[in-house]
N, C-alpha and C. Protein backbone atom coordinates (compact mmCIF):
# COMPACT_ATOMS: atom_id res chain seq x y z
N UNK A 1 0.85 -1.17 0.00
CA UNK A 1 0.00 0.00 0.00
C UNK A 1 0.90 1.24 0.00
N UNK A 2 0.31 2.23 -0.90
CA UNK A 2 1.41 3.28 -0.94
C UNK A 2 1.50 4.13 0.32
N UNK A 3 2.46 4.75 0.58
CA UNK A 3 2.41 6.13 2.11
C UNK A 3 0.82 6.41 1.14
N UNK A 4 0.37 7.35 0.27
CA UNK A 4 -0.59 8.16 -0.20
C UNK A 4 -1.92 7.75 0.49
N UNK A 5 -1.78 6.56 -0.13
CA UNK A 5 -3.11 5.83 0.38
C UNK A 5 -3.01 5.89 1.47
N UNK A 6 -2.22 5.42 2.33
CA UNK A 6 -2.39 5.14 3.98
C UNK A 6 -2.55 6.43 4.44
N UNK A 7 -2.08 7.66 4.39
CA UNK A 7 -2.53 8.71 4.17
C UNK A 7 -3.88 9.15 3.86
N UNK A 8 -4.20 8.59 2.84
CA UNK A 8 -5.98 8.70 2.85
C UNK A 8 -6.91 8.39 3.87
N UNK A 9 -6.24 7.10 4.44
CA UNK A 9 -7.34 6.13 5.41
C UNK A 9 -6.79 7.04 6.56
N UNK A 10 -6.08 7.75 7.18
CA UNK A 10 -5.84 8.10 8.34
C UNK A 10 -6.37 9.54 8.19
N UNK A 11 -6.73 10.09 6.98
CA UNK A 11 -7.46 11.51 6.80
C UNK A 11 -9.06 10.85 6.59
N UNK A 12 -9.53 9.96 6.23
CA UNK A 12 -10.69 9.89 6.49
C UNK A 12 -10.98 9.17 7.91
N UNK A 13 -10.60 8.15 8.48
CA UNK A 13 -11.02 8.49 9.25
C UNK A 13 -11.07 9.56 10.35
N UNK A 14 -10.26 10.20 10.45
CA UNK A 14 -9.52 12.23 11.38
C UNK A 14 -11.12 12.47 10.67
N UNK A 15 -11.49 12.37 9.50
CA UNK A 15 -12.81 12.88 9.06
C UNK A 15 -14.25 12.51 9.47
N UNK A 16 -14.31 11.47 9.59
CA UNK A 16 -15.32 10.62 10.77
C UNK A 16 -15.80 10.93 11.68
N UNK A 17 -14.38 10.26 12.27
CA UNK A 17 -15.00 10.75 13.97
C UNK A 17 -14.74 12.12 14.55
N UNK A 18 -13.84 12.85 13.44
CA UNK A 18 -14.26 14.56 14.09
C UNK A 18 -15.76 15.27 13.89
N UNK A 19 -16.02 14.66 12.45
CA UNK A 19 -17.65 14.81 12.30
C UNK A 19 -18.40 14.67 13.19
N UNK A 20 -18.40 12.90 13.27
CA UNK A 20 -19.36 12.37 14.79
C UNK A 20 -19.84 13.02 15.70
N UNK A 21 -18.13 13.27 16.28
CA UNK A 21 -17.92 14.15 17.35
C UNK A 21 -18.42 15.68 17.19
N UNK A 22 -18.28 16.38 16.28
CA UNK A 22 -18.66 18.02 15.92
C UNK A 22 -20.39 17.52 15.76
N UNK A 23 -20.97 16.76 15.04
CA UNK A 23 -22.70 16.69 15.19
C UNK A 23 -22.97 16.14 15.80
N UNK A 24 -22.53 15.24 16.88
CA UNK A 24 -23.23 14.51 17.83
C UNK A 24 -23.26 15.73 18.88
N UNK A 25 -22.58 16.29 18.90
CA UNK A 25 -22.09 17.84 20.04
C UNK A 25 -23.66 18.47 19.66
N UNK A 26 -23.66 19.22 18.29
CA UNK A 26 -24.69 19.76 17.69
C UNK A 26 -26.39 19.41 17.90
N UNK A 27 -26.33 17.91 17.34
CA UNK A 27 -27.63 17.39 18.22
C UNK A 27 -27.63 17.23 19.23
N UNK A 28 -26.90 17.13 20.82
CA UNK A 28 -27.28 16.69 22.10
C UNK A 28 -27.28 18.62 22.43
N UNK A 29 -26.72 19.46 21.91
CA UNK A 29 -27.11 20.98 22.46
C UNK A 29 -28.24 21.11 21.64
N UNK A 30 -28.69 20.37 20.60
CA UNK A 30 -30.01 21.21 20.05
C UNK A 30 -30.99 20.37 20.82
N UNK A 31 -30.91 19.48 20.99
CA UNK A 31 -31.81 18.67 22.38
C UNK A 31 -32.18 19.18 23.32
N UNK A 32 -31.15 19.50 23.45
CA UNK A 32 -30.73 20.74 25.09
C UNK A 32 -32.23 22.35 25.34
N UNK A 33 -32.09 22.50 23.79
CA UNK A 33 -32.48 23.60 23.92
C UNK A 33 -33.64 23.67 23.20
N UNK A 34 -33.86 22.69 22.36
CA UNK A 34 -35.48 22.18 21.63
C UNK A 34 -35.44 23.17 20.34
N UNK A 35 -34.15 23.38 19.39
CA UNK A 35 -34.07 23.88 18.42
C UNK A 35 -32.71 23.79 17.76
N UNK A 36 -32.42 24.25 16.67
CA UNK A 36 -31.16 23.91 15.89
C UNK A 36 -30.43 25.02 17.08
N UNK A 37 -29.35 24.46 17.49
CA UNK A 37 -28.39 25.11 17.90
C UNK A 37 -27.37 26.12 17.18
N UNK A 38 -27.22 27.10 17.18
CA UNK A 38 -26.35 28.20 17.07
C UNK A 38 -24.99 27.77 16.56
N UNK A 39 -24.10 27.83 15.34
CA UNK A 39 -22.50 27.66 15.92
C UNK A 39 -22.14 28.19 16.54
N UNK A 40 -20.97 27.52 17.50
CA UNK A 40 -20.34 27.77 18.14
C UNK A 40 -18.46 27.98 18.41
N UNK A 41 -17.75 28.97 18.20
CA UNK A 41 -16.58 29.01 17.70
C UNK A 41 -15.52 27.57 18.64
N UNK A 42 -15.63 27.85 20.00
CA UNK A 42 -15.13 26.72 20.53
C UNK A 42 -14.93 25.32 20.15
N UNK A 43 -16.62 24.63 19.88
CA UNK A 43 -16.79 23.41 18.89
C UNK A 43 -15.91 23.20 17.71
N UNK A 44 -15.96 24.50 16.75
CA UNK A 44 -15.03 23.96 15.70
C UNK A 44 -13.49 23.98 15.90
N UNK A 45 -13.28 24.90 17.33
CA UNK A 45 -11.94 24.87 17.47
C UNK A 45 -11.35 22.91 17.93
N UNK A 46 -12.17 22.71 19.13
CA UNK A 46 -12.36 21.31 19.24
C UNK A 46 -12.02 20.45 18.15
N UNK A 47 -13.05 20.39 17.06
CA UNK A 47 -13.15 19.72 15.71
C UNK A 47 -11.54 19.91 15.06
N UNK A 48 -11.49 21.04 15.28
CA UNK A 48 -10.20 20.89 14.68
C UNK A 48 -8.88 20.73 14.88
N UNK A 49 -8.96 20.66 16.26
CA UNK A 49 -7.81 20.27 17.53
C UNK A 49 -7.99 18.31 17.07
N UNK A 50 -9.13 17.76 16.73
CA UNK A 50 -9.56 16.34 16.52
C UNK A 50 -8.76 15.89 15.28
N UNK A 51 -9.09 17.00 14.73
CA UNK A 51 -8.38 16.07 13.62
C UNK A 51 -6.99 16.82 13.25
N UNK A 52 -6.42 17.43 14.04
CA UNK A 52 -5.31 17.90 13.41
C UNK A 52 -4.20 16.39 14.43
N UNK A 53 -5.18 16.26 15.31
CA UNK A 53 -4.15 15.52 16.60
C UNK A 53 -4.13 13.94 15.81
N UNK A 54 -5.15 13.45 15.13
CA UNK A 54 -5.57 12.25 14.26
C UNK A 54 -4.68 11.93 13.56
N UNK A 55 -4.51 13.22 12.78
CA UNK A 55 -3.61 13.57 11.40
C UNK A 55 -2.07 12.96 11.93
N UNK A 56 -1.51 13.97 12.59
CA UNK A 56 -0.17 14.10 13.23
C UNK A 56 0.32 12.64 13.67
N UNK A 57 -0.74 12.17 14.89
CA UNK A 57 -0.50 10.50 15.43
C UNK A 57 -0.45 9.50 14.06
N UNK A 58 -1.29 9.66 13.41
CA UNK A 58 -1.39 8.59 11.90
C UNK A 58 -0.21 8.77 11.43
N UNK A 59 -0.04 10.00 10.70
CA UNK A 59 1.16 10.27 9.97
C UNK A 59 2.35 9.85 10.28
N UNK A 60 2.60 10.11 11.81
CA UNK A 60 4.12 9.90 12.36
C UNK A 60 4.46 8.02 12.27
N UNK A 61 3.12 7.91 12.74
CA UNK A 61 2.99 6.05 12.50
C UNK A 61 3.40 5.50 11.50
N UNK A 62 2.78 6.06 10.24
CA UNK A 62 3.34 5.43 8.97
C UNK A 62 4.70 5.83 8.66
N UNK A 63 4.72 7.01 8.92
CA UNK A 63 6.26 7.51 8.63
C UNK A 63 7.54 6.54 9.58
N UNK A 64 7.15 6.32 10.42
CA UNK A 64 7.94 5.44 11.21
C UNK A 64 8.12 3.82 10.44
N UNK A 65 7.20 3.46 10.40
CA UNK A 65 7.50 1.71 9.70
C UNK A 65 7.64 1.81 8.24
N UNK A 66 7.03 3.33 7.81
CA UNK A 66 8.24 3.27 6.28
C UNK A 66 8.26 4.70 5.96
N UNK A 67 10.36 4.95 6.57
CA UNK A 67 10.23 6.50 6.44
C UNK A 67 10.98 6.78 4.90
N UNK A 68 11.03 5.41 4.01
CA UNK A 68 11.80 5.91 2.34
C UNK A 68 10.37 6.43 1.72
N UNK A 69 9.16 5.74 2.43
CA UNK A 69 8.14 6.31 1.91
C UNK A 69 7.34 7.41 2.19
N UNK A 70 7.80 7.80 2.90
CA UNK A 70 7.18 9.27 3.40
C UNK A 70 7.84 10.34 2.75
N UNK A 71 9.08 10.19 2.31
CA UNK A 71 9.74 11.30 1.50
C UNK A 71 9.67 11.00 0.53
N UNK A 72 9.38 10.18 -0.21
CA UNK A 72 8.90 10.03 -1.89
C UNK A 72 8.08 10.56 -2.51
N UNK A 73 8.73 11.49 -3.60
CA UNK A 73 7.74 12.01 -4.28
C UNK A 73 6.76 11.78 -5.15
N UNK A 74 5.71 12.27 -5.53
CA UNK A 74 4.88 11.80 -6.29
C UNK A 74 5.29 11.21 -7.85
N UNK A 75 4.84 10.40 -8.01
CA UNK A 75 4.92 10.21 -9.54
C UNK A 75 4.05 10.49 -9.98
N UNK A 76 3.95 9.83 -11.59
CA UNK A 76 2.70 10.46 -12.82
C UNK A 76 1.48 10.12 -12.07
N UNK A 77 1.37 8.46 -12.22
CA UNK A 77 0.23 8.21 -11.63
C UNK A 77 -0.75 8.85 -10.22
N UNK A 78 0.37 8.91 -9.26
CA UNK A 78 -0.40 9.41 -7.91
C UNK A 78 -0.53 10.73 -8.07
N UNK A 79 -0.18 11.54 -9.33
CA UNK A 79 -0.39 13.02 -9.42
C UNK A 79 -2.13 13.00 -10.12
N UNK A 80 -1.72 11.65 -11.02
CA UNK A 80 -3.38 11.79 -11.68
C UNK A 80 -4.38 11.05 -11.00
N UNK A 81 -3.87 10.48 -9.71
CA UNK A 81 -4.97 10.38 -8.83
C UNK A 81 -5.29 11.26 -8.03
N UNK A 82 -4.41 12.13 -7.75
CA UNK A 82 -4.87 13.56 -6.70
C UNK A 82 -5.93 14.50 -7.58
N UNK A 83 -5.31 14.58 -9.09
CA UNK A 83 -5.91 15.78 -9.41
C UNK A 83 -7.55 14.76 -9.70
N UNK A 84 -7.59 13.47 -10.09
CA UNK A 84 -9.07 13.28 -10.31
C UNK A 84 -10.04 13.25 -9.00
N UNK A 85 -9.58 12.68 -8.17
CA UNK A 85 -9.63 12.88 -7.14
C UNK A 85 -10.31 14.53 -6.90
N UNK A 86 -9.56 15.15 -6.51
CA UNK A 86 -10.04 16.69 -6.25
C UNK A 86 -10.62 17.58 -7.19
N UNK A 87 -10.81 16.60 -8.70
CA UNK A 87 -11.55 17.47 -9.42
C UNK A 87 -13.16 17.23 -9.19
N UNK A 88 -13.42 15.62 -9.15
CA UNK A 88 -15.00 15.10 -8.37
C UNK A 88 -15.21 15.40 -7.20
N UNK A 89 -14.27 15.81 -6.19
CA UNK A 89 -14.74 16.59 -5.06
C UNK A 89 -15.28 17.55 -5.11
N UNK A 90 -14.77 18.44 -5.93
CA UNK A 90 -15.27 19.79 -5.73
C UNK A 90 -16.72 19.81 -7.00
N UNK A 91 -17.23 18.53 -7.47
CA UNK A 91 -18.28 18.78 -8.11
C UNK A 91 -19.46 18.25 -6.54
N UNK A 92 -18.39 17.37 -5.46
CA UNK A 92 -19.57 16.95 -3.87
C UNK A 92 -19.80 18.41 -3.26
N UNK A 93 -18.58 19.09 -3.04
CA UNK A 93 -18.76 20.39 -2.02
C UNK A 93 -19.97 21.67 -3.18
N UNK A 94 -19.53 21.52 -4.60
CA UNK A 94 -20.59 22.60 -5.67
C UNK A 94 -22.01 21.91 -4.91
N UNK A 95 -21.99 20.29 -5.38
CA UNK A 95 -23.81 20.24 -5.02
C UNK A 95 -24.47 20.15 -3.69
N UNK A 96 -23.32 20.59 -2.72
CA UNK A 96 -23.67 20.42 -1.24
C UNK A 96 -24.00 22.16 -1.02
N UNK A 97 -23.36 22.91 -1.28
CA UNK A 97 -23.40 24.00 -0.96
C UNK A 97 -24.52 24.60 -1.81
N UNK A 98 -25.32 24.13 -3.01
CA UNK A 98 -26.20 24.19 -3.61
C UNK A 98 -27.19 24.29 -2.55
N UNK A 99 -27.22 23.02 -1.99
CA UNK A 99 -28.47 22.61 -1.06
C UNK A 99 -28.27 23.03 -0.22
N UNK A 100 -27.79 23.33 0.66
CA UNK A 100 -27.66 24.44 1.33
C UNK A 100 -27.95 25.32 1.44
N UNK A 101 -27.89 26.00 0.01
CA UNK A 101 -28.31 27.51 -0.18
C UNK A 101 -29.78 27.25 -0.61
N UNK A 102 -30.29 26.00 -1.18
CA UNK A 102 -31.90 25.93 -0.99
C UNK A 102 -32.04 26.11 0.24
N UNK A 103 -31.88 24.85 0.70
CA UNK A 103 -32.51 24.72 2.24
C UNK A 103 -32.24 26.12 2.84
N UNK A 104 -31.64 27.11 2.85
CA UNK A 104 -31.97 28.44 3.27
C UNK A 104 -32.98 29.71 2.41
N UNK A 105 -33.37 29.32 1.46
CA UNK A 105 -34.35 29.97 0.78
C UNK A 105 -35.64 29.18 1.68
N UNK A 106 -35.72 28.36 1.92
CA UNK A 106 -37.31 27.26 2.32
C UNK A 106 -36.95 27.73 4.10
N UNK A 107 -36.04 28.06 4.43
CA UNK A 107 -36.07 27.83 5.95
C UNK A 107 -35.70 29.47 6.75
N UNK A 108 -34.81 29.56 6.11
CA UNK A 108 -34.49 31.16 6.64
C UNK A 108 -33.45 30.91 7.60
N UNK A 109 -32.92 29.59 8.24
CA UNK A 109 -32.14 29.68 9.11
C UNK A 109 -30.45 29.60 8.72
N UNK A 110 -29.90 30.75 9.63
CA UNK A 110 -28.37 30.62 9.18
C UNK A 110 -27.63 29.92 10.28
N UNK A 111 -28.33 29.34 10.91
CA UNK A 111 -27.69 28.17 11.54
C UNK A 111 -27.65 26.67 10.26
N UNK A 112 -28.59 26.85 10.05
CA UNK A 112 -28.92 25.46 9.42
C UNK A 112 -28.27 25.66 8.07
N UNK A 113 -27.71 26.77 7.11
CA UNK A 113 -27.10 27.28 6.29
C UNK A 113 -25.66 26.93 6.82
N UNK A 114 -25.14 27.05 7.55
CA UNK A 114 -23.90 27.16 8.42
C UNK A 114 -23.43 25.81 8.71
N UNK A 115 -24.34 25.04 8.80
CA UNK A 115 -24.09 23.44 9.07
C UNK A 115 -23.89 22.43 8.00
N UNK A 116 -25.06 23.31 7.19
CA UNK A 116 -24.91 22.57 5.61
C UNK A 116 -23.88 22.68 4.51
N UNK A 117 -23.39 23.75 5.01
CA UNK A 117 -22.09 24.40 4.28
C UNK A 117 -20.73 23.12 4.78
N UNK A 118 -20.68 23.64 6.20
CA UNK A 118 -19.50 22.90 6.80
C UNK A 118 -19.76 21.31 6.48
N UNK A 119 -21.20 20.85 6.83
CA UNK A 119 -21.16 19.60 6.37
C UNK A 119 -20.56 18.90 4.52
N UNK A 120 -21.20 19.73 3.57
CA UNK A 120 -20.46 19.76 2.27
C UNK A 120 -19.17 19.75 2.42
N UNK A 121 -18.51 20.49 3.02
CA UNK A 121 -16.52 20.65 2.89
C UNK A 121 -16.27 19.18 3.72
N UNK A 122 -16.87 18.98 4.54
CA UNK A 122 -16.39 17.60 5.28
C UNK A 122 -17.05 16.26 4.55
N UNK A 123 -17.63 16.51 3.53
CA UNK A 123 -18.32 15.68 2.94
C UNK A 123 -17.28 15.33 1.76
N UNK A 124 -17.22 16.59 0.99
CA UNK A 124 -16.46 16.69 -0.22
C UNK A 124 -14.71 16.33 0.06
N UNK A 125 -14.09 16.27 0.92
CA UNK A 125 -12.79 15.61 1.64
C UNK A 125 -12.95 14.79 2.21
N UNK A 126 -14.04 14.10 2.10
CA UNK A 126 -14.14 12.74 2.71
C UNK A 126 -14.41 12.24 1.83
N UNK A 127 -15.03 12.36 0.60
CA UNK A 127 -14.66 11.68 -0.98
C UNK A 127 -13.65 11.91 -1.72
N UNK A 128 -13.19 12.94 -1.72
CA UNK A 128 -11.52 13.02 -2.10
C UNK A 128 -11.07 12.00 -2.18
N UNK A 129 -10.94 11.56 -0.23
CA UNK A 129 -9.94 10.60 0.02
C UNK A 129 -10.28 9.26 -0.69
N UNK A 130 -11.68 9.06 -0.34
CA UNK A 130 -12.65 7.86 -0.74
C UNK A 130 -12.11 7.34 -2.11
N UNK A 131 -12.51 8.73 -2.80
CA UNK A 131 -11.80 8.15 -4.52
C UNK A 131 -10.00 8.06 -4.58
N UNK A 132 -9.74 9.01 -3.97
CA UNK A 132 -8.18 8.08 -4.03
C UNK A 132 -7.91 6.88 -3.49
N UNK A 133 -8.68 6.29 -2.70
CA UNK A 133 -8.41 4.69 -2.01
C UNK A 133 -8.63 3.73 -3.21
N UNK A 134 -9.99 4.68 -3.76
CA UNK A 134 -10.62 3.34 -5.39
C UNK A 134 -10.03 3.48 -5.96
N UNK A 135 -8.99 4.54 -6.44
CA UNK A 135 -8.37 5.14 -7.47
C UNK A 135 -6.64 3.85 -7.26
N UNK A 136 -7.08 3.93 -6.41
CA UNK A 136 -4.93 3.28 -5.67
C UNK A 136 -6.01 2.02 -5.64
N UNK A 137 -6.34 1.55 -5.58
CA UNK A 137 -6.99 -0.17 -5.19
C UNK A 137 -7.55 -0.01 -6.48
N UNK A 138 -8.33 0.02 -7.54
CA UNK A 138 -8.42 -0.49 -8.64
C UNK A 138 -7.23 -0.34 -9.74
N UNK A 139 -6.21 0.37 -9.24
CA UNK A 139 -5.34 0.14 -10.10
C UNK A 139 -5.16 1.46 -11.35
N UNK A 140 -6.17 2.37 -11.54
CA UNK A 140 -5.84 3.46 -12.54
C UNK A 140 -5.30 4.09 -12.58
């Protein structure tokens, strides 16, 4: 398995369970309060203390049991899996942020605008990675 890939699986999951963790937060305060909860700057600081700490522990791991592969640079192929890769992402985060911007024409709320947004970017880098795993495992 290449560093890249293993790299992928340790950024999606950092993507997971910081999610989990950032909307499970979201629904038990909107519980709390019997309505969509507000963002909150702290939470995403959290969220992102989650996965930066994910990132770092994964990374150093792989880099340790293979450090010729952590400094290797990309070749042709893993360049044309990044860029396909991040070119179908950004068609997940276009149709997420679409709906989004419905669901705030029908609702009026910029909480719920605010969630749908962030949810798209964590959506759309969590297929990134997704298609570079299919991309490195089927072989293209």
């Amino acid at each position: 398995m290449a560093f890249q890939e293993k790299s992928a699986w340790i950024m999606s999951l950092a993507l997971l369970l910081g999610g989990l963790f950032y909307f499970g937060v979201v629904a038990w305060m909107s519980s709390q309060i019997g309505e969509l909860a507000p963002p909150i700057l702290p939470l995403v600081a959290v969220y992102t203390v989650i996965l930066i700490i994910i990132a770092i522990v994964g990374h150093v791991v792989i880099a340790v049991f293979a450090p010729k592969d952590a400094n290797t640079a990309l070749d042709e192929r893993e360049r044309q899996i990044f860029d396909r890769a991040g070119h179908l992402s950004g068609y997940v985060v276009g149709v997420g942020v679409l709906l989004s911007l419905g669901l705030y024409l029908f609702s009026y709320s910029g909480n719920l605008l605010f969630y749908g947004v962030f949810a798209s970017l964590m959506i759309s880098q969590l297929a990134e990675y997704a298609i570079q795993i299919f991309l490195y495992r089927s072989g293209v």
